[in-house]
PDB file of N, CA and C in Angstrom:
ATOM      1  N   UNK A   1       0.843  -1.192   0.000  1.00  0.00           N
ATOM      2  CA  UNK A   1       0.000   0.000   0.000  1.00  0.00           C
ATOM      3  C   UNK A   1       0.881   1.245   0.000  1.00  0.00           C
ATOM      4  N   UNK A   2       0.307   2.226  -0.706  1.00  0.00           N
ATOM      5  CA  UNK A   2       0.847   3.313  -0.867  1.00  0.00           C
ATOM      6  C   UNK A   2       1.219   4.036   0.121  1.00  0.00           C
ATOM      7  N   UNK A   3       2.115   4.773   0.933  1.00  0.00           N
ATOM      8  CA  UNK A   3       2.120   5.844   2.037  1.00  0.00           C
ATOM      9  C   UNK A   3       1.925   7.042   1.687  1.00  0.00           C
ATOM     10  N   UNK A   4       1.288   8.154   1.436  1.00  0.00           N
ATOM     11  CA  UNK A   4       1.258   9.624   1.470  1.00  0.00           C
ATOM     12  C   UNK A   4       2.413  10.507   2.464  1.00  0.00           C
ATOM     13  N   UNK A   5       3.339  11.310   1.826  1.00  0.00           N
ATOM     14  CA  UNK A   5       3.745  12.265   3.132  1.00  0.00           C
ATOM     15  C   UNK A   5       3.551  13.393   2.854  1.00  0.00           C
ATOM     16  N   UNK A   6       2.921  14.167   3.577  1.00  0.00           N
ATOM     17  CA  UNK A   6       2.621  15.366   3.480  1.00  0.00           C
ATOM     18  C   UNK A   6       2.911  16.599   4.371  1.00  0.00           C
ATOM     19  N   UNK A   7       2.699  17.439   3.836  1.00  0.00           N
ATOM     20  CA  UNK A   7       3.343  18.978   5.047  1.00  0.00           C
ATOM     21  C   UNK A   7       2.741  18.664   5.927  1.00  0.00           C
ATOM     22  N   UNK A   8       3.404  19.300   7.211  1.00  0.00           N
ATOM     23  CA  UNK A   8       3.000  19.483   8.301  1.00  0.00           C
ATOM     24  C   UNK A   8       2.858  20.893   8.793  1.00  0.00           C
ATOM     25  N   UNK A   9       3.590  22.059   7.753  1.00  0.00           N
ATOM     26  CA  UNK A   9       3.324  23.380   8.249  1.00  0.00           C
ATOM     27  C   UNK A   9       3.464  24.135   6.905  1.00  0.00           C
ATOM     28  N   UNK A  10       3.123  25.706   7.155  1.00  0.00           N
ATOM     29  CA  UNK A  10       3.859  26.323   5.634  1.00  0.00           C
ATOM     30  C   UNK A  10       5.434  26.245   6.050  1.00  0.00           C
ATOM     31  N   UNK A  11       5.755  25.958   4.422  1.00  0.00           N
ATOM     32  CA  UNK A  11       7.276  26.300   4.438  1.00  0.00           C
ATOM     33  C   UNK A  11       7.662  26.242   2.957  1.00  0.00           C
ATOM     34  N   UNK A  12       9.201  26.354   2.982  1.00  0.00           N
ATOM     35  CA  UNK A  12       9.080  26.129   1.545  1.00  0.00           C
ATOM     36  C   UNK A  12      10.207  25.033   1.465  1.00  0.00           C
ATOM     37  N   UNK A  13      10.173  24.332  -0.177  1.00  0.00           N
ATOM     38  CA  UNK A  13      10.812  23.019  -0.270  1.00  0.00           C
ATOM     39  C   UNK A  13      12.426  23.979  -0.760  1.00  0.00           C
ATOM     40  N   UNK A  14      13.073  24.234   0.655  1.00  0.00           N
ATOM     41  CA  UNK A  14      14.745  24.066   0.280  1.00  0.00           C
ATOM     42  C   UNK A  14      15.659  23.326  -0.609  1.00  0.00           C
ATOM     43  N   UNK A  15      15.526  22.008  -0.204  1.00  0.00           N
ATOM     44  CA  UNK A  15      16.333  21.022  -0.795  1.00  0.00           C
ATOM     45  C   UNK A  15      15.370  19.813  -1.257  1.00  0.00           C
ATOM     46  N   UNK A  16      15.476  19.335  -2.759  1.00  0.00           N
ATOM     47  CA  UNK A  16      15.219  18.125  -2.852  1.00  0.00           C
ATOM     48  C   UNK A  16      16.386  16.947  -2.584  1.00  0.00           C
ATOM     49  N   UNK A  17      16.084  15.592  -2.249  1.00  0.00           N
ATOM     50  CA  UNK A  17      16.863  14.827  -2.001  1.00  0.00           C
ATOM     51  C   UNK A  17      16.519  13.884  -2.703  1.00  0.00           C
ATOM     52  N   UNK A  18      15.598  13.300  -2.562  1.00  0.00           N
ATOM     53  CA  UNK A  18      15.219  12.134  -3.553  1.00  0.00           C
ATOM     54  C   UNK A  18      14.437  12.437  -4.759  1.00  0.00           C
ATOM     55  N   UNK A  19      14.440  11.329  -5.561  1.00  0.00           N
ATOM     56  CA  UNK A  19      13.883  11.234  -6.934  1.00  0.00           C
ATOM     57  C   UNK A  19      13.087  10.372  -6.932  1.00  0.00           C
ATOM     58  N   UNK A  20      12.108  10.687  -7.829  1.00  0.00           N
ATOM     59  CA  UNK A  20      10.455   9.449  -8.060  1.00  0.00           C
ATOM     60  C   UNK A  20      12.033   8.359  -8.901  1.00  0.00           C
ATOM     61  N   UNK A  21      11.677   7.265  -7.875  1.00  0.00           N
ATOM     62  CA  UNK A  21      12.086   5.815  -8.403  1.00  0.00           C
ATOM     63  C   UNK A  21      13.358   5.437  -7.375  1.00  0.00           C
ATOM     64  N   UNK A  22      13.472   6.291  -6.409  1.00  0.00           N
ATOM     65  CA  UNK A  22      14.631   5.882  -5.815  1.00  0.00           C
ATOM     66  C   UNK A  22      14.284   4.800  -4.763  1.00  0.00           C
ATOM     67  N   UNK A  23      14.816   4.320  -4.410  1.00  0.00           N
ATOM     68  CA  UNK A  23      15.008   3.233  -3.295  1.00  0.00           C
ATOM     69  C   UNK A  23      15.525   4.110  -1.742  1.00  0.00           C
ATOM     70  N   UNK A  24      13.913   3.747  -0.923  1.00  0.00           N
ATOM     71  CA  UNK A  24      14.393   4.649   0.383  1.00  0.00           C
ATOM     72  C   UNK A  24      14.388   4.147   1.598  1.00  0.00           C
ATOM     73  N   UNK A  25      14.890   3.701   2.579  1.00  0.00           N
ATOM     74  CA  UNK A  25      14.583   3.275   4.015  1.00  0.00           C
ATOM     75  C   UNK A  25      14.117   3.899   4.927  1.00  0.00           C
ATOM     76  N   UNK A  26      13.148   3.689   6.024  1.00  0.00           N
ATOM     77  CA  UNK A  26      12.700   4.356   7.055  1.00  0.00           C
ATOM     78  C   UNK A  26      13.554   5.045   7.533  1.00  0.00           C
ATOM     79  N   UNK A  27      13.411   6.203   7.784  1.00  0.00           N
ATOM     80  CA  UNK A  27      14.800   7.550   8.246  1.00  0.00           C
ATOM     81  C   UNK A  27      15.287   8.593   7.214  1.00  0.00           C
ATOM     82  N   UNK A  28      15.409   7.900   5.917  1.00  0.00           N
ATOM     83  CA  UNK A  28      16.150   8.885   4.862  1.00  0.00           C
ATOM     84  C   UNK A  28      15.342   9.881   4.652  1.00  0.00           C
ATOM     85  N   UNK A  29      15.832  11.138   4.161  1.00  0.00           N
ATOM     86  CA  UNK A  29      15.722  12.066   4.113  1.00  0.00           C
ATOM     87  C   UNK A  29      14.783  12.177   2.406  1.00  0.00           C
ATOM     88  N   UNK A  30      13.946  13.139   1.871  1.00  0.00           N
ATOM     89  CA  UNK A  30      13.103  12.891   0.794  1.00  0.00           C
ATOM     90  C   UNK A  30      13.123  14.317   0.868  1.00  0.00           C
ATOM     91  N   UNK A  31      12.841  15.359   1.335  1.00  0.00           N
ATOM     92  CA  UNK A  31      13.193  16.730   1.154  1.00  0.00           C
ATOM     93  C   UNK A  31      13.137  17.506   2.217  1.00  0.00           C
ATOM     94  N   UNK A  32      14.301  18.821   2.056  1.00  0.00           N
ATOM     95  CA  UNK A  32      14.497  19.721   3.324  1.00  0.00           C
ATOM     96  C   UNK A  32      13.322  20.779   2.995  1.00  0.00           C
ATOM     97  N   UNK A  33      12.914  21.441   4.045  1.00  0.00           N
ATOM     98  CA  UNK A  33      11.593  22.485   4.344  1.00  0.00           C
ATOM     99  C   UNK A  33      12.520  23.490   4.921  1.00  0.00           C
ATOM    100  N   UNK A  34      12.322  24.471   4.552  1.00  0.00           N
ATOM    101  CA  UNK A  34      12.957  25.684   5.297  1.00  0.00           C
ATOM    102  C   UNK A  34      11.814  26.879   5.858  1.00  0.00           C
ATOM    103  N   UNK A  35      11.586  26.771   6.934  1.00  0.00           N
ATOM    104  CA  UNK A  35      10.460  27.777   7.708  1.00  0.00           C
ATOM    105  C   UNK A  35      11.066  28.335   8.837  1.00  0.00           C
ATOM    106  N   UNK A  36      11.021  29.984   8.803  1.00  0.00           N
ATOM    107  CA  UNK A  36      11.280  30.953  10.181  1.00  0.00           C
ATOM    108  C   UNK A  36      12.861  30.508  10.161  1.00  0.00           C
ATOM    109  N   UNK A  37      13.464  30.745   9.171  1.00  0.00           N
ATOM    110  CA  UNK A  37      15.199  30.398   9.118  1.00  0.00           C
ATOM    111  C   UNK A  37      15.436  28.703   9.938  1.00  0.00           C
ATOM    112  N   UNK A  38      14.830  27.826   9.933  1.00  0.00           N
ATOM    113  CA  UNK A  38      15.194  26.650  10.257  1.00  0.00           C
ATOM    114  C   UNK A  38      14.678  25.579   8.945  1.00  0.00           C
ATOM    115  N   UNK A  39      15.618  24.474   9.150  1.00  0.00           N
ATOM    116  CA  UNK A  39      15.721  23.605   8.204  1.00  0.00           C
ATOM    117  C   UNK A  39      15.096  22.369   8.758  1.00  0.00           C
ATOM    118  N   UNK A  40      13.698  21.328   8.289  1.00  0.00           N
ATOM    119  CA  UNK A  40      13.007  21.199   9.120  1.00  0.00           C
ATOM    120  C   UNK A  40      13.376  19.647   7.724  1.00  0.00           C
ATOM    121  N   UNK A  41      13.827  18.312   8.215  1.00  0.00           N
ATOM    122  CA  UNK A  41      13.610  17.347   7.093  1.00  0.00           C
ATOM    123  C   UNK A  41      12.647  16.961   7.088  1.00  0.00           C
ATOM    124  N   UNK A  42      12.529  16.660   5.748  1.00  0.00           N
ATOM    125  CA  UNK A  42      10.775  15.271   5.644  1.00  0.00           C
ATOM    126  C   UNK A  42      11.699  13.821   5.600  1.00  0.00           C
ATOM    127  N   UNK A  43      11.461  12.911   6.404  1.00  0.00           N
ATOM    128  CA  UNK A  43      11.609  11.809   5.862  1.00  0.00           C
ATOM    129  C   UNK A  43      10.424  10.397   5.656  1.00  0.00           C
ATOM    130  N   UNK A  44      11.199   9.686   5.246  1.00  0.00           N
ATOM    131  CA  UNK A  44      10.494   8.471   4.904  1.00  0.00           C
ATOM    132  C   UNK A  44      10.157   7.821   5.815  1.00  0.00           C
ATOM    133  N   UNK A  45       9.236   6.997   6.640  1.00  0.00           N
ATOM    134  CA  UNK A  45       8.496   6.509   7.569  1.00  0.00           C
ATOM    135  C   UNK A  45       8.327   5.140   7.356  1.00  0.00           C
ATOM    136  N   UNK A  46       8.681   4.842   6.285  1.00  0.00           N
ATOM    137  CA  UNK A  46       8.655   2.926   5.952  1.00  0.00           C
ATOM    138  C   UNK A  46       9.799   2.783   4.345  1.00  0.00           C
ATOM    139  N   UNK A  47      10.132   1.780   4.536  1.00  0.00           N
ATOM    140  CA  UNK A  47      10.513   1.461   3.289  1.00  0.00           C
ATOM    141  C   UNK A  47       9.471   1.420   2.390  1.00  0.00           C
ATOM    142  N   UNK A  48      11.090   1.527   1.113  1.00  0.00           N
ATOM    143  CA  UNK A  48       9.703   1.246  -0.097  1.00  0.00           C
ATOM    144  C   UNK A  48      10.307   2.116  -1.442  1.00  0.00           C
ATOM    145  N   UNK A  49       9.949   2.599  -2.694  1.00  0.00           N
ATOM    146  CA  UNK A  49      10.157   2.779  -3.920  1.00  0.00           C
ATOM    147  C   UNK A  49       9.432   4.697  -3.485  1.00  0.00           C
ATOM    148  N   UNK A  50      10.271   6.072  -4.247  1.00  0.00           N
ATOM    149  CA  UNK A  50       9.613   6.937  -4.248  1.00  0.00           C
ATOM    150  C   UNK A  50       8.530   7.055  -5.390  1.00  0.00           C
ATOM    151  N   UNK A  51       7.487   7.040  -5.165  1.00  0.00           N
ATOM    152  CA  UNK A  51       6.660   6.689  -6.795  1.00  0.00           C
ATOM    153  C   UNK A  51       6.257   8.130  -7.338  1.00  0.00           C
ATOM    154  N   UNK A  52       6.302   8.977  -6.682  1.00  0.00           N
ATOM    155  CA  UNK A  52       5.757  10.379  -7.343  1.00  0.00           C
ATOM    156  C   UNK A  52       6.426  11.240  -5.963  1.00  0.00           C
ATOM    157  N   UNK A  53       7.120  12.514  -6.561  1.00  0.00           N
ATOM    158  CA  UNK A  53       7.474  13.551  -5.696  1.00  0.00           C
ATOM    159  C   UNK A  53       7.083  14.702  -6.020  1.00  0.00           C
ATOM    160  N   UNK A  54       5.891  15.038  -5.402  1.00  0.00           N
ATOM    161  CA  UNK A  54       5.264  16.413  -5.880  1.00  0.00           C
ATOM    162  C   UNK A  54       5.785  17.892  -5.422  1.00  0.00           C
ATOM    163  N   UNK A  55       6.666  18.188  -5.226  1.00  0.00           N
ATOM    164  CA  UNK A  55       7.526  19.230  -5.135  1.00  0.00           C
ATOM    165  C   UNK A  55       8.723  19.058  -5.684  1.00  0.00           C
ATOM    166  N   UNK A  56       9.482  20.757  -5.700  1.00  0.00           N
ATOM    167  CA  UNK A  56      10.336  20.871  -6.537  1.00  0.00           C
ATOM    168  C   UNK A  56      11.096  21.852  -5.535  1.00  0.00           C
ATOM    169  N   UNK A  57      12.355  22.234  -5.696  1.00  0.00           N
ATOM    170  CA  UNK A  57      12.895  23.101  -5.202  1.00  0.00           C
ATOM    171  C   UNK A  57      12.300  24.769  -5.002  1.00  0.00           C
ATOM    172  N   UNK A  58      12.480  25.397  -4.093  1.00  0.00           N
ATOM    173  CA  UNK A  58      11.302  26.561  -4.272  1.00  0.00           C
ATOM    174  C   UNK A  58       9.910  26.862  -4.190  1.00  0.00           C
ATOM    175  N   UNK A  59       9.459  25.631  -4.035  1.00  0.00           N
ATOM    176  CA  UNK A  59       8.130  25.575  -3.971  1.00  0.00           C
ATOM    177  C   UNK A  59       7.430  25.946  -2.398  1.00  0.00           C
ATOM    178  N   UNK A  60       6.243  26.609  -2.461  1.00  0.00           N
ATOM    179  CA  UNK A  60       6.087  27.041  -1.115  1.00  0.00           C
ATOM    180  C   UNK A  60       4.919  25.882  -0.670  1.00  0.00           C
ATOM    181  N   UNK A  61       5.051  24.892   0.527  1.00  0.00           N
ATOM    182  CA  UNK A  61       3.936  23.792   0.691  1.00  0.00           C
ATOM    183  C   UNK A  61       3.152  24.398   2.028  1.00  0.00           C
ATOM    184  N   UNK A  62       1.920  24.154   1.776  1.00  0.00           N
ATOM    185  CA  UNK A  62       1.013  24.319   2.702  1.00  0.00           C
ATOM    186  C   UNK A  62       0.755  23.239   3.975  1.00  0.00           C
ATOM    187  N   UNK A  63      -0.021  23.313   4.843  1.00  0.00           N
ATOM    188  CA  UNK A  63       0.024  22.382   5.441  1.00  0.00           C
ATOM    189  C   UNK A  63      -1.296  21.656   5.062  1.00  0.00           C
ATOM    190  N   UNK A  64      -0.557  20.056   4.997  1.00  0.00           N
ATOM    191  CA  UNK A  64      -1.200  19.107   4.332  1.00  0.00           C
ATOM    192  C   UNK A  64      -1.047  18.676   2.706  1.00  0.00           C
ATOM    193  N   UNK A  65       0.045  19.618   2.437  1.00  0.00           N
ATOM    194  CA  UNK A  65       0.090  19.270   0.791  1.00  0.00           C
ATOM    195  C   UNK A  65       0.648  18.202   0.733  1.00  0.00           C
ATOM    196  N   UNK A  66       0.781  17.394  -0.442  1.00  0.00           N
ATOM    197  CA  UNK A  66       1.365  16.358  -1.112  1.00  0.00           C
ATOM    198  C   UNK A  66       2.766  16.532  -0.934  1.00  0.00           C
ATOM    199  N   UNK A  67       3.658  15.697  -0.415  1.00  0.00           N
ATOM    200  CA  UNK A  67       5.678  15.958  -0.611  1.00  0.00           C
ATOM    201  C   UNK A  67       5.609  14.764  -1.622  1.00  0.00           C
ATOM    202  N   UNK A  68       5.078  13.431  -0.666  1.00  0.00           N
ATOM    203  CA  UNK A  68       5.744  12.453  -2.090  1.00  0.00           C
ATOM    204  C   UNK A  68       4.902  10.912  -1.235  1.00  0.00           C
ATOM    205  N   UNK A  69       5.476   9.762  -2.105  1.00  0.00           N
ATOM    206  CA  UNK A  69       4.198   8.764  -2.362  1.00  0.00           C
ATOM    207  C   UNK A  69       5.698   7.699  -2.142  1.00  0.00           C
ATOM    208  N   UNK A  70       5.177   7.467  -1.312  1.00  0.00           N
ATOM    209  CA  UNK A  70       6.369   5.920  -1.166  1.00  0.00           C
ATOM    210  C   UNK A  70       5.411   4.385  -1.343  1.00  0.00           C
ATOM    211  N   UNK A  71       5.815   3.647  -2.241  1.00  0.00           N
ATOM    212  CA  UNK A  71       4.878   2.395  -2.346  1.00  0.00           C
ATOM    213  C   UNK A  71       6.007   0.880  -2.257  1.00  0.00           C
TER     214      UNK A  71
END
């Protein structure tokens, strides 16, 4: 089954790290958030394949948006 990860606050996507198709383990890093001058990571919560990463560098995410789809 698919996992969803999604924002948890506004911020914006600093750093991408991973790519749709990469191979990720529970812990790794999938993209940095930068909000109120702090660098806040998203990571991955289960193994599994990145199947879609809906942000891009620069992008400003809301809370609750789409980051990315681990299956």
């Amino acid at each position: 089954m698919a996992e969803e990860i999604r924002a948890e606050m506004v911020a914006n996507v600093w750093k991408v790290v991973a790519a749709a198709g990469d191979t990720v383990s529970e812990g790794d890093t999938l993209v940095i958030l930068e909000s109120m001058k702090m660098e806040i990571p998203v990571i991955a919560e289960s193994d599994g394949v990145v199947q879609q990463l809906a942000v891009n560098e620069g992008d400003v995410v809301q809370d609750g948006d789409l980051i990315a789809v681990i299956g």
